[in-house]
Every structure is written in C-alpha cells, then in structure tokens.
C-alpha atoms as a PDB file:
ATOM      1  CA  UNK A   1     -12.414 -15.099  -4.633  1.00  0.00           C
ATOM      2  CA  UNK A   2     -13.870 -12.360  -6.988  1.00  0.00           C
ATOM      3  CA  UNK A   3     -16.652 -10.183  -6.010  1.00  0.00           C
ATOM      4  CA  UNK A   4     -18.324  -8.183  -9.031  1.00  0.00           C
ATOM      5  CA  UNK A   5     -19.493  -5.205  -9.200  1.00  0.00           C
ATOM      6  CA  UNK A   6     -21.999  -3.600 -11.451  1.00  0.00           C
ATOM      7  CA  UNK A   7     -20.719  -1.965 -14.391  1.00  0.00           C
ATOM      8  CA  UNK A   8     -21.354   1.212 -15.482  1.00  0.00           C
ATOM      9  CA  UNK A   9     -20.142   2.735 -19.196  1.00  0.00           C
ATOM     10  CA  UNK A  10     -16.232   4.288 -18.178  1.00  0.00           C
ATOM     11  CA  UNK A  11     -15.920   7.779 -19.107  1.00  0.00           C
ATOM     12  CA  UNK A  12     -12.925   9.792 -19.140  1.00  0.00           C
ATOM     13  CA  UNK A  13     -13.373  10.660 -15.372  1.00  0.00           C
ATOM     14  CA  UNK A  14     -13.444   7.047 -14.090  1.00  0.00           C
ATOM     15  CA  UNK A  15     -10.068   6.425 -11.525  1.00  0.00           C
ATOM     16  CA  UNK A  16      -9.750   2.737 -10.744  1.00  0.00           C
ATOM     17  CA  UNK A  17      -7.367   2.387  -7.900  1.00  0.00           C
ATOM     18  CA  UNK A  18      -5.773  -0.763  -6.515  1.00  0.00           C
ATOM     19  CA  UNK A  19      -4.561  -1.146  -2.952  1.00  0.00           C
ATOM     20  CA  UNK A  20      -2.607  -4.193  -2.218  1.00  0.00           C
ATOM     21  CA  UNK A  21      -3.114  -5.263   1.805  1.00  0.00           C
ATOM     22  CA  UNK A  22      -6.405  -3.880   2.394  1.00  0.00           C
ATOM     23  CA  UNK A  23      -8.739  -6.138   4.173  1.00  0.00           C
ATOM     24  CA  UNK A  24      -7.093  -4.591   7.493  1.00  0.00           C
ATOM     25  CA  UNK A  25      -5.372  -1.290   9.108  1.00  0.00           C
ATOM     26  CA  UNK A  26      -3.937   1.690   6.658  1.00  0.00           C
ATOM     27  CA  UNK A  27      -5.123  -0.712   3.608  1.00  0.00           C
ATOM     28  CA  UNK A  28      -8.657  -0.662   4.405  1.00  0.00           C
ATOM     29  CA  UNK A  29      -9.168   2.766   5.734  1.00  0.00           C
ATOM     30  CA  UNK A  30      -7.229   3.645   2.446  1.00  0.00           C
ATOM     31  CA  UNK A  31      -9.513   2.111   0.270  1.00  0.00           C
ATOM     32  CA  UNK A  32     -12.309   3.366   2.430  1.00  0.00           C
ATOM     33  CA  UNK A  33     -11.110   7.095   2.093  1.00  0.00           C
ATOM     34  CA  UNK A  34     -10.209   6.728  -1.630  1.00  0.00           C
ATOM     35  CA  UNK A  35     -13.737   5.309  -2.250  1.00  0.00           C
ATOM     36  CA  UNK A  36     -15.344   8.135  -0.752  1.00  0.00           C
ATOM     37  CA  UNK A  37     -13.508  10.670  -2.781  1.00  0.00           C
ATOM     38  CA  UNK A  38     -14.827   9.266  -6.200  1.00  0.00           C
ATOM     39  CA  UNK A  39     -11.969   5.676  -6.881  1.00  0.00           C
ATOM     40  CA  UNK A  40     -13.483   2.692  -7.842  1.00  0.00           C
ATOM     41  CA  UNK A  41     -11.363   0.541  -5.870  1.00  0.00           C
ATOM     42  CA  UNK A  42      -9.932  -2.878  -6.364  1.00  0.00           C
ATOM     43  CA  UNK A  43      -9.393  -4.394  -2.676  1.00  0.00           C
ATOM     44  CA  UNK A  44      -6.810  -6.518  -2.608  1.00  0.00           C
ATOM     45  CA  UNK A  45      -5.940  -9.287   0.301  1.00  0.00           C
ATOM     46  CA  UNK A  46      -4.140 -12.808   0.852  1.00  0.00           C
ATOM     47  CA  UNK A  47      -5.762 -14.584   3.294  1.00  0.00           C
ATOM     48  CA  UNK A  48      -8.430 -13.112   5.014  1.00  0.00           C
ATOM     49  CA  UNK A  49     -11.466 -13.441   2.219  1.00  0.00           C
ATOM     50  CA  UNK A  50     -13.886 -11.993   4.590  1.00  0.00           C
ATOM     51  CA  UNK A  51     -12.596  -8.731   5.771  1.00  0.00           C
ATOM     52  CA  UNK A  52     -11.848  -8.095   2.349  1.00  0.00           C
ATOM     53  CA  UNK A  53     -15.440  -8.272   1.542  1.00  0.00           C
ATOM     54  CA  UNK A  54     -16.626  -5.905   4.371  1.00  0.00           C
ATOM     55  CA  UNK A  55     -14.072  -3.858   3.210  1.00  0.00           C
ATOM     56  CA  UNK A  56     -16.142  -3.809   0.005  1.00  0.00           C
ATOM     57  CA  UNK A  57     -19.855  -4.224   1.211  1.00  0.00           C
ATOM     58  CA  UNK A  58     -18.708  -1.000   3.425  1.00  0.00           C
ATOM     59  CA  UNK A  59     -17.632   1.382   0.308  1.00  0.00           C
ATOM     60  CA  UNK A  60     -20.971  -0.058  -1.307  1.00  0.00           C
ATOM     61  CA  UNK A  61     -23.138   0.875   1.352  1.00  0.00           C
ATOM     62  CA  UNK A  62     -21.614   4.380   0.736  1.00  0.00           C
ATOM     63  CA  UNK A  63     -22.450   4.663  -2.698  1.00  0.00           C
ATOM     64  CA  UNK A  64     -19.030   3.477  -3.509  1.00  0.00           C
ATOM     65  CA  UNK A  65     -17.688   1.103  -6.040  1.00  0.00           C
ATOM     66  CA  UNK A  66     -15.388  -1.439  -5.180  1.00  0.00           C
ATOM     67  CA  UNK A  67     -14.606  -5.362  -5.766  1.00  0.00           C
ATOM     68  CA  UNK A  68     -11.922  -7.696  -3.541  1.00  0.00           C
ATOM     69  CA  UNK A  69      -9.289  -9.660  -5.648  1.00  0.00           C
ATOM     70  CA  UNK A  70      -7.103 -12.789  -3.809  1.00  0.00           C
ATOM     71  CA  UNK A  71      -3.289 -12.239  -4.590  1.00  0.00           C
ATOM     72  CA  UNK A  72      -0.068 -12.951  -2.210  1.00  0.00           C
ATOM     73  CA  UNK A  73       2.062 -10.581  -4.090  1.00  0.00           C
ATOM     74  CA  UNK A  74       4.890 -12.437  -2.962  1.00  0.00           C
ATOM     75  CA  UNK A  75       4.003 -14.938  -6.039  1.00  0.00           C
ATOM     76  CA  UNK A  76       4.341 -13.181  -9.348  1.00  0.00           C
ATOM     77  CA  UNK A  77       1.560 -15.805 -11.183  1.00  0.00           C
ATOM     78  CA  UNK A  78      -0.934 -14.321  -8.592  1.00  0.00           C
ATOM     79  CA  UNK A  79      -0.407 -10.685  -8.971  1.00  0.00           C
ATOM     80  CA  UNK A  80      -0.897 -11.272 -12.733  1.00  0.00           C
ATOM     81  CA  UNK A  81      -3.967 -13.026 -12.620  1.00  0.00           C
ATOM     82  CA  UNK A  82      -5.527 -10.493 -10.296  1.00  0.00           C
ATOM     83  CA  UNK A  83      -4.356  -7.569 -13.134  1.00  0.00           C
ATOM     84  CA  UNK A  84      -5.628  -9.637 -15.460  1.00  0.00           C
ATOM     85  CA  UNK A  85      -9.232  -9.594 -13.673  1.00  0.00           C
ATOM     86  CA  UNK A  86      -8.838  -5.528 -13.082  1.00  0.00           C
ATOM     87  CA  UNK A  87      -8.239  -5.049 -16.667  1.00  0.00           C
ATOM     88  CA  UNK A  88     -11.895  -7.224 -17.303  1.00  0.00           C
ATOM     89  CA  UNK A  89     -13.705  -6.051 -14.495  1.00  0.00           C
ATOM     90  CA  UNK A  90     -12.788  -2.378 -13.847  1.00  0.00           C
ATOM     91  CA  UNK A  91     -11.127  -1.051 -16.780  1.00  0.00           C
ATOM     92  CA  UNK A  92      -7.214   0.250 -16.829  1.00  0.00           C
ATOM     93  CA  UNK A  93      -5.735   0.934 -13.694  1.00  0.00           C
ATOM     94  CA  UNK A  94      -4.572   4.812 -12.898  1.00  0.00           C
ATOM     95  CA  UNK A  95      -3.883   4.724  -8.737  1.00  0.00           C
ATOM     96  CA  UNK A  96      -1.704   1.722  -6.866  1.00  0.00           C
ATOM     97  CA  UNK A  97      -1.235   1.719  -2.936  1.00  0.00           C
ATOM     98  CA  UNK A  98       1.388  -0.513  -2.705  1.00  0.00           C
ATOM     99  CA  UNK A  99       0.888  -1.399   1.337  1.00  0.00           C
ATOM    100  CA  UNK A 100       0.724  -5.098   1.628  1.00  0.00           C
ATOM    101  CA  UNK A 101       3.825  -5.771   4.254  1.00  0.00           C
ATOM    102  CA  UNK A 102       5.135  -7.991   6.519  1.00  0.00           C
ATOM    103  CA  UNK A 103       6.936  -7.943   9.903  1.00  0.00           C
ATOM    104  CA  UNK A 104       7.769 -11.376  11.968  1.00  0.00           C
ATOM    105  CA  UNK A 105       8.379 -11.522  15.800  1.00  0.00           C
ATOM    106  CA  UNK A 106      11.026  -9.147  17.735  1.00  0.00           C
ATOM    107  CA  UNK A 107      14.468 -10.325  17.172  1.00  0.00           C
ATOM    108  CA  UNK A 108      18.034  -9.299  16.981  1.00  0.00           C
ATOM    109  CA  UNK A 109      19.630 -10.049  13.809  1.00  0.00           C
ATOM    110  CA  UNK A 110      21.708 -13.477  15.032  1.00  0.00           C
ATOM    111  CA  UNK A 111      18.606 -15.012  15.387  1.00  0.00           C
ATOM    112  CA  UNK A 112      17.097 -14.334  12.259  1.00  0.00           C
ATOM    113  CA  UNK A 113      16.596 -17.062   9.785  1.00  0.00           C
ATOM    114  CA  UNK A 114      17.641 -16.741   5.883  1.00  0.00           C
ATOM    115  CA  UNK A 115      13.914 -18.117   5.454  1.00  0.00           C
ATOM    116  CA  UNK A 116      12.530 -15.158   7.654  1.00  0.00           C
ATOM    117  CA  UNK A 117      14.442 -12.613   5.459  1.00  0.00           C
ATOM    118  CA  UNK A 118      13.553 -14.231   2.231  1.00  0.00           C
ATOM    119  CA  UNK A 119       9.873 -13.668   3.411  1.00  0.00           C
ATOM    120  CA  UNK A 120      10.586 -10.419   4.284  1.00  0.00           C
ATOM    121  CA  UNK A 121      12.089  -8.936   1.123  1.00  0.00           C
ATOM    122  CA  UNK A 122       9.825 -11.521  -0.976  1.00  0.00           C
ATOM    123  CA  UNK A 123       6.534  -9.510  -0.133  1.00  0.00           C
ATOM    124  CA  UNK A 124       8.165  -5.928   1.222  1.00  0.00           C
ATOM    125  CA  UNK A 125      10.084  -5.092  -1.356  1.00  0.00           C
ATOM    126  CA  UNK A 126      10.282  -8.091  -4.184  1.00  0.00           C
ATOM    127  CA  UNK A 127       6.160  -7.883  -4.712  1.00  0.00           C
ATOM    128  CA  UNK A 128       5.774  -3.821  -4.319  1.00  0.00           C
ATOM    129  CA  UNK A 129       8.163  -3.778  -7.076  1.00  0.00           C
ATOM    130  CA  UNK A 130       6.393  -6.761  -9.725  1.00  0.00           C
ATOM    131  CA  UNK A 131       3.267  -4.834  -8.566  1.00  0.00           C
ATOM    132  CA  UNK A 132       4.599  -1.606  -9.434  1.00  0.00           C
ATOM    133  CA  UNK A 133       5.442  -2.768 -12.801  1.00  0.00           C
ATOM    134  CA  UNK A 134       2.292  -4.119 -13.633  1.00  0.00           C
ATOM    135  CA  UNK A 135       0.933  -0.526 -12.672  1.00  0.00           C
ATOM    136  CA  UNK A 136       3.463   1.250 -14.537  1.00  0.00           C
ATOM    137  CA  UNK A 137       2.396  -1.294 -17.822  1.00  0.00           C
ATOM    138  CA  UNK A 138      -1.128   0.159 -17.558  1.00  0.00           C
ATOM    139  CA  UNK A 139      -0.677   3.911 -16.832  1.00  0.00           C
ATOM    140  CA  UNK A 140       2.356   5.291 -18.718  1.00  0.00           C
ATOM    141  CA  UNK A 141       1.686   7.246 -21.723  1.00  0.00           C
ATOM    142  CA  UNK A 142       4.483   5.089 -23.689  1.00  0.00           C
ATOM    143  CA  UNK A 143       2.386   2.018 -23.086  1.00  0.00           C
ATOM    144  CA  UNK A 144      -0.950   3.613 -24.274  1.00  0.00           C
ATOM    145  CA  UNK A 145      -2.076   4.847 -20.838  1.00  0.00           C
ATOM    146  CA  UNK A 146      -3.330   7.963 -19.197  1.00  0.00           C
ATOM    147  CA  UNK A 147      -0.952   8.321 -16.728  1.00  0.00           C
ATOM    148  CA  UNK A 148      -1.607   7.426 -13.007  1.00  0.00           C
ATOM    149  CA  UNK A 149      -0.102   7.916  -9.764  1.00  0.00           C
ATOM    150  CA  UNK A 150       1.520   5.396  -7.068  1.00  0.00           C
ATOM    151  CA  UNK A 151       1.940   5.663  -3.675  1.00  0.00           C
ATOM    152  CA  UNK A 152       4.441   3.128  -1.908  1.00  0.00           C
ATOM    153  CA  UNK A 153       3.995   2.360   2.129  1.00  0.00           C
ATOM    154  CA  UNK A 154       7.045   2.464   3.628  1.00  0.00           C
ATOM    155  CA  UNK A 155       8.006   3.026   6.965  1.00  0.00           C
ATOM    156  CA  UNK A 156       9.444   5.133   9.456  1.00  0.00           C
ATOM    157  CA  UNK A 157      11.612   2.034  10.296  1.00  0.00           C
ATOM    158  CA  UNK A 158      13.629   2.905   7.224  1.00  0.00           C
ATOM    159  CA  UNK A 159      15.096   5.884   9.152  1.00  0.00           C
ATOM    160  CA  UNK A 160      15.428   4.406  12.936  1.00  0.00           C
ATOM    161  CA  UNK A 161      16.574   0.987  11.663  1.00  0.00           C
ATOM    162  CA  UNK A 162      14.880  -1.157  14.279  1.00  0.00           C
ATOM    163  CA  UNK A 163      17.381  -2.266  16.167  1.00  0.00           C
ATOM    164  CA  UNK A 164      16.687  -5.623  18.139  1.00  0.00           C
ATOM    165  CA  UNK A 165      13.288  -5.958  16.958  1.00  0.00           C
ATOM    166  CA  UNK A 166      12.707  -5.434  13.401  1.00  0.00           C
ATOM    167  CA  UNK A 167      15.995  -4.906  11.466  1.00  0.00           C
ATOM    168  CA  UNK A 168      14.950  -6.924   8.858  1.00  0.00           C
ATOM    169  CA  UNK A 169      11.460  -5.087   8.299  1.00  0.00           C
ATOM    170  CA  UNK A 170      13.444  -1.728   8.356  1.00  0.00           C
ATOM    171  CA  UNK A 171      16.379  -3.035   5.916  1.00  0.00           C
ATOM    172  CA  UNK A 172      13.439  -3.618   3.706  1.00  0.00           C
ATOM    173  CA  UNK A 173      11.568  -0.747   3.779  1.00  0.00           C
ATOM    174  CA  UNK A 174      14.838   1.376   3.414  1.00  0.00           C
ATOM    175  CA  UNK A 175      14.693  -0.479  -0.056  1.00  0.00           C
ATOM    176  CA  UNK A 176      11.288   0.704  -0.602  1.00  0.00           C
ATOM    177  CA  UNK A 177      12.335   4.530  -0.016  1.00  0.00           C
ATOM    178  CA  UNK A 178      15.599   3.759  -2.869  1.00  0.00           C
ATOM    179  CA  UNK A 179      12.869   2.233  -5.315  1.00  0.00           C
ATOM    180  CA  UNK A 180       9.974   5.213  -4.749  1.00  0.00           C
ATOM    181  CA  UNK A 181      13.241   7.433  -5.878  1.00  0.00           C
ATOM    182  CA  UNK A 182      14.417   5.712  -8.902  1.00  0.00           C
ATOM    183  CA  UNK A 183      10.641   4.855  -9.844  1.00  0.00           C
ATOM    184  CA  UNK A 184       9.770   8.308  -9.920  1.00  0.00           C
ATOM    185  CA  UNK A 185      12.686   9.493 -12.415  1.00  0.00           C
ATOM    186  CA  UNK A 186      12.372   6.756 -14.569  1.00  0.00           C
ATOM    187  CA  UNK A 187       8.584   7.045 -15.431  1.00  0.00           C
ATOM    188  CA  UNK A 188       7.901  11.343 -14.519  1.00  0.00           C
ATOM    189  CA  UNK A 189       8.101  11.520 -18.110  1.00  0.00           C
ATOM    190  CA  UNK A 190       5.668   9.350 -18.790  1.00  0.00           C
ATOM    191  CA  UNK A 191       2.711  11.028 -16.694  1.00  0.00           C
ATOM    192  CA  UNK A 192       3.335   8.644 -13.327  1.00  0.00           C
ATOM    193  CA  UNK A 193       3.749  10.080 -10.094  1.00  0.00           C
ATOM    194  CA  UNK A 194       5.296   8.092  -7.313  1.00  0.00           C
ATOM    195  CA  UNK A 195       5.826   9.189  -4.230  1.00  0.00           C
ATOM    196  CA  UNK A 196       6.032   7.182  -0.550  1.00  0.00           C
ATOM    197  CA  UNK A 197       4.395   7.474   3.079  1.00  0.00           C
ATOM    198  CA  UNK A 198       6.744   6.551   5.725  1.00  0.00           C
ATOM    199  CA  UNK A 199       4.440   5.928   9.223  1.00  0.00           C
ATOM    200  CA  UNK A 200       5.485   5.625  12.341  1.00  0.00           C
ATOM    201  CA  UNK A 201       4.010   4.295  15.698  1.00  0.00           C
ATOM    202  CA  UNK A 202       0.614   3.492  14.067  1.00  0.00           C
ATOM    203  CA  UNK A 203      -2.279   1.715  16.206  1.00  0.00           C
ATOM    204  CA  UNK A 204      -3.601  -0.784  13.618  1.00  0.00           C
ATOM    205  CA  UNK A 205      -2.864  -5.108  13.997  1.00  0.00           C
ATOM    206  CA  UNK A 206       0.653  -5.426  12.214  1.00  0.00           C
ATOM    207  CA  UNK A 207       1.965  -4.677  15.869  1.00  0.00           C
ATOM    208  CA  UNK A 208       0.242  -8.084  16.858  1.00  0.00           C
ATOM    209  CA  UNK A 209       1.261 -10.198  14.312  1.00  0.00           C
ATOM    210  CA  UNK A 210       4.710  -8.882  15.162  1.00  0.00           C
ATOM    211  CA  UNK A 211       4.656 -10.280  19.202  1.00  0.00           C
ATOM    212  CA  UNK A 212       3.599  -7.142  20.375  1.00  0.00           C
ATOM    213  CA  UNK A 213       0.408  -6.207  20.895  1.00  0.00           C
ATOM    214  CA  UNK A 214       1.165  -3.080  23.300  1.00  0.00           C
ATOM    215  CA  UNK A 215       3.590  -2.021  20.853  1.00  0.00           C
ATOM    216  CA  UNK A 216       2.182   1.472  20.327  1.00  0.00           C
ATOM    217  CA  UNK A 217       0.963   2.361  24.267  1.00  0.00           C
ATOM    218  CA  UNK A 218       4.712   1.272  25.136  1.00  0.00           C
ATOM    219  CA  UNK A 219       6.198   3.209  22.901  1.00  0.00           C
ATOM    220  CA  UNK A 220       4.312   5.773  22.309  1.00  0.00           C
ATOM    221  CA  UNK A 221       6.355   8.330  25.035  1.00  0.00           C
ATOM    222  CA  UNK A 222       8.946   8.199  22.585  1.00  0.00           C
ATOM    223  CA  UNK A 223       7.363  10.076  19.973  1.00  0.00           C
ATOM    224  CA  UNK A 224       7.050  14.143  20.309  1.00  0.00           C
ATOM    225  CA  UNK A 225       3.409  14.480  19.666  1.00  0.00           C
ATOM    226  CA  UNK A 226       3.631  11.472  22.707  1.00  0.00           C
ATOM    227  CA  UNK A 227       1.076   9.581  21.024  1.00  0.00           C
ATOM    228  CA  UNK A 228       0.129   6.959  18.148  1.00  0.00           C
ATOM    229  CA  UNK A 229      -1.159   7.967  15.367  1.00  0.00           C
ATOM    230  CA  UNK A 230      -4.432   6.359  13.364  1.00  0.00           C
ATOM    231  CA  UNK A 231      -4.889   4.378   9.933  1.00  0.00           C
ATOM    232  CA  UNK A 232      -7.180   7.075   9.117  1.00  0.00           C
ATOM    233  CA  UNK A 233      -4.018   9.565   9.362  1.00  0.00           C
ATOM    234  CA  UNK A 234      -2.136   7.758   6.956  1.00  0.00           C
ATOM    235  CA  UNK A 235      -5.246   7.088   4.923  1.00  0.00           C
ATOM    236  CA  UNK A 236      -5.475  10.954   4.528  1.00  0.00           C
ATOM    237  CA  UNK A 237      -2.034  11.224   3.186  1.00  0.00           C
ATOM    238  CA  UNK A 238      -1.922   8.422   0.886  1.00  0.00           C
ATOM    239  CA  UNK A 239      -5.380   9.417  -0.733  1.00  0.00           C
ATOM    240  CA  UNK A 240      -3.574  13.056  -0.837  1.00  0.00           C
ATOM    241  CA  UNK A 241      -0.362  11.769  -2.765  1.00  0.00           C
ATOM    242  CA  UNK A 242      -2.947   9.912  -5.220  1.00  0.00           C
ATOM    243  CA  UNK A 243      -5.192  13.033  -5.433  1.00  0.00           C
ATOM    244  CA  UNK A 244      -4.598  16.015  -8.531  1.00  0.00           C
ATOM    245  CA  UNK A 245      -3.789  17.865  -5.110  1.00  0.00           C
ATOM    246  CA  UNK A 246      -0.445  16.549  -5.403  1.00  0.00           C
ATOM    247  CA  UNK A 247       0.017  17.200  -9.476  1.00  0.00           C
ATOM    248  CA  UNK A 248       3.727  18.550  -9.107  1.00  0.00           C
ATOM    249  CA  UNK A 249       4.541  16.286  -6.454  1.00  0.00           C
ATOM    250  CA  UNK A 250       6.489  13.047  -6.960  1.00  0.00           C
ATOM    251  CA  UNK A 251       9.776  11.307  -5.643  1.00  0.00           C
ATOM    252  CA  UNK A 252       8.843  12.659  -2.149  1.00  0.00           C
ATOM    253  CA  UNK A 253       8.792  10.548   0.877  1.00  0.00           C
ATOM    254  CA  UNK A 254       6.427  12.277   3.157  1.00  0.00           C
ATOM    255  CA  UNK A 255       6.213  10.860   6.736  1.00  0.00           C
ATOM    256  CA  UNK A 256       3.335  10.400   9.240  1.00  0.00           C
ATOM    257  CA  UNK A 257       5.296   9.915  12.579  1.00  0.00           C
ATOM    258  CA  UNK A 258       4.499  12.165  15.053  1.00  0.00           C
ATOM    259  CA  UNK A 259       7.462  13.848  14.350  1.00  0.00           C
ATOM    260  CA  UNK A 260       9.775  10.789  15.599  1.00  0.00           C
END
C-alpha cells in the first residue's frame, strides 16, 4: 500500500529519510522524532498496513511530511520496489534507520530450528545489509549523491549474548555491529556516515512477540539505572546519529542500556 503525499518543489535543504520497521516501538517514535526535526520520512512496515498509516497521519497532523511503503526486507524484489517508489515519490534518499528486526520465542540453542535461524539472519542482518546498499547507491558522492547518513539498530544483545533465550537474535545483531564497522570505512570517503545504536531493556512490543510480555519489569533489576528505558530514548539517539550534530561521528556504536 502507498500513501502519497503532496509534493512540494525539493530544494537543496530537503532530507528524505527512510526507516525500515516503523509502524511500531523505536521505528515509529523514530520516524515521529525525525519528522519533527524537519525529514520527510518514508515509513516503512511488513504487515501491519494500518499502524503504518497512523504513523503517517500523526507526522501530518504535525505539519510533517511523510508516506508508508509495504516491504519485508527479508525479500530483496520488495525492498527494490519500495526504493523504486522513494526515488518517484520523495526524491533521493540521504537518512536510513535500518531497525526492522526479529526475535522468536525463548529458547536454548538445541532447540532452535535451521528455519528459525534462517529467519533470523534473513531479516536481522541479510535485509539491513541489501537495504543498506540500496542507501549507499543513492547517497555516495561516487554514485552522484549528496552524501547521507545511516544509522543501524542493533542491540545490546550483541554484547550479553542471550544465553537461553535469544542466542540467535544476539549472534545476529553481533553481525550488525561487524557490518556498521566495515560500512563506515568503506563509504567515509564518500560523504556517508554510519554509525549503530545498541538498546537494551527497552519497553516497546518486540518483548511480546518474543513470549515475554513482562520481559522488561522482570528484568529490569538487572540494569544499573534499575529501570527500562523508552522508544523515545532511542528515538533521541538515532535522530542524533542522523543529525549534522554528529558530522565527525561515524563507525561508533553508541548504546542506550541503562548502563547494562
């Protein structure tokens, strides 16, 4: 489903942003957030076609500009299209949140399936990275762009490991901290910034989907600041990295954990 927007003549100040995952949690109050300080923002989502659009009906009650695009980025022939229709709708792309992610129910690694794991690296890591090149294709210099800046979600998983509940989600996000590293040498020198937040025990509905719904009260005495933190606090730090607040700042992974 495509929602337009009105168009406006593009000037030299116009930042369209895409932000992959964002009909729900960090993904929406990112696009939120980013809207407010001046993107035009592409909103991104698999399933859920109507959260998406009050995602968007939300920025445009604010003034905002904003349109939501259908892609699993898990399938390369739908991340294409929905470039394609970014490229016609909004113009060339300069800001990517790559956040769309996946975690499956609490298990110990003999009881995970090759299918589950497939699934896992398929959207985590396989589709950050075909999105990330699709973003790269539109903002380096050596490809006629203006530069741009990227900002991968990864996870504080990627440090603790998860063991005997998500091993596979942190195996995969461990590959999304090695790719934010090698991204941002190969393309610095071609005016693209990428950099990664790493949350922690965040209260938004990827907890649910997961099994566990009291995820973050549980363990939430196991973080020093002995609470959970918001999307809107990793909203704040993602729309940072993207910002010309963070000019001389790439190949970092900053983290949003509470200090755990």
């Amino acid at each position: 489903m495509l929602t337009s927007v009105t168009q406006q003549p593009e000037t030299t100040l116009t930042r369209i942003l895409l932000v992959t995952g964002a009909s729900r949690g960090i993904g929406a109050a990112t696009a939120l957030l980013a809207a407010r300080e001046g993107w035009t923002v592409a909103v991104n989502y698999t399933h859920n076609a109507q959260a998406a659009e009050q995602v968007v009906s939300h920025i445009q009650s604010e003034g905002g500009k904003a349109l939501a695009l259908q892609a699993d980025v898990a399938d390369e022939a739908q991340v294409m299209r929905m470039f394609a229709q970014i490229d016609a709708q909004l113009g060339r792309l300069s800001g990517l949140v790559n956040n769309a992610g996946v975690v499956d129910v609490s298990a110990k690694l003999e009881d995970m399936s090759v299918a589950r794991l497939k699934r896992m690296f398929d959207v985590n890591v396989i589709g950050s990275m075909v999105v990330a090149r699709e973003a790269v294709r539109r903002m380096s210099t050596s490809h006629g762009g203006s530069g741009g800046s990227i900002v991968n979600l990864s996870s504080a998983a990627s440090r603790l490991g998860s063991p005997n509940q998500y091993l596979d989600y942190a195996a995969a996000k461990g590959a999304i901290d090695t790719f934010t590293l090698g991204l941002a040498k190969e393309v610095a020198a071609e005016g693209i910034r990428v950099n990664a937040v790493r949350p922690g025990l965040i209260d938004t509905e990827i907890h649910a989907s997961g099994g566990l719904p009291h995820r973050v009260k549980d363990l939430q005495h196991l973080v020093p600041m002995q609470r959970g933190g918001s999307a809107q606090e990793v909203a704040q730090a993602i729309v940072w990295l993207l910002s010309d607040a963070a000019s001389y700042t790439t190949m970092s992974l900053l983290d949003v954990s509470g200090g755990r």
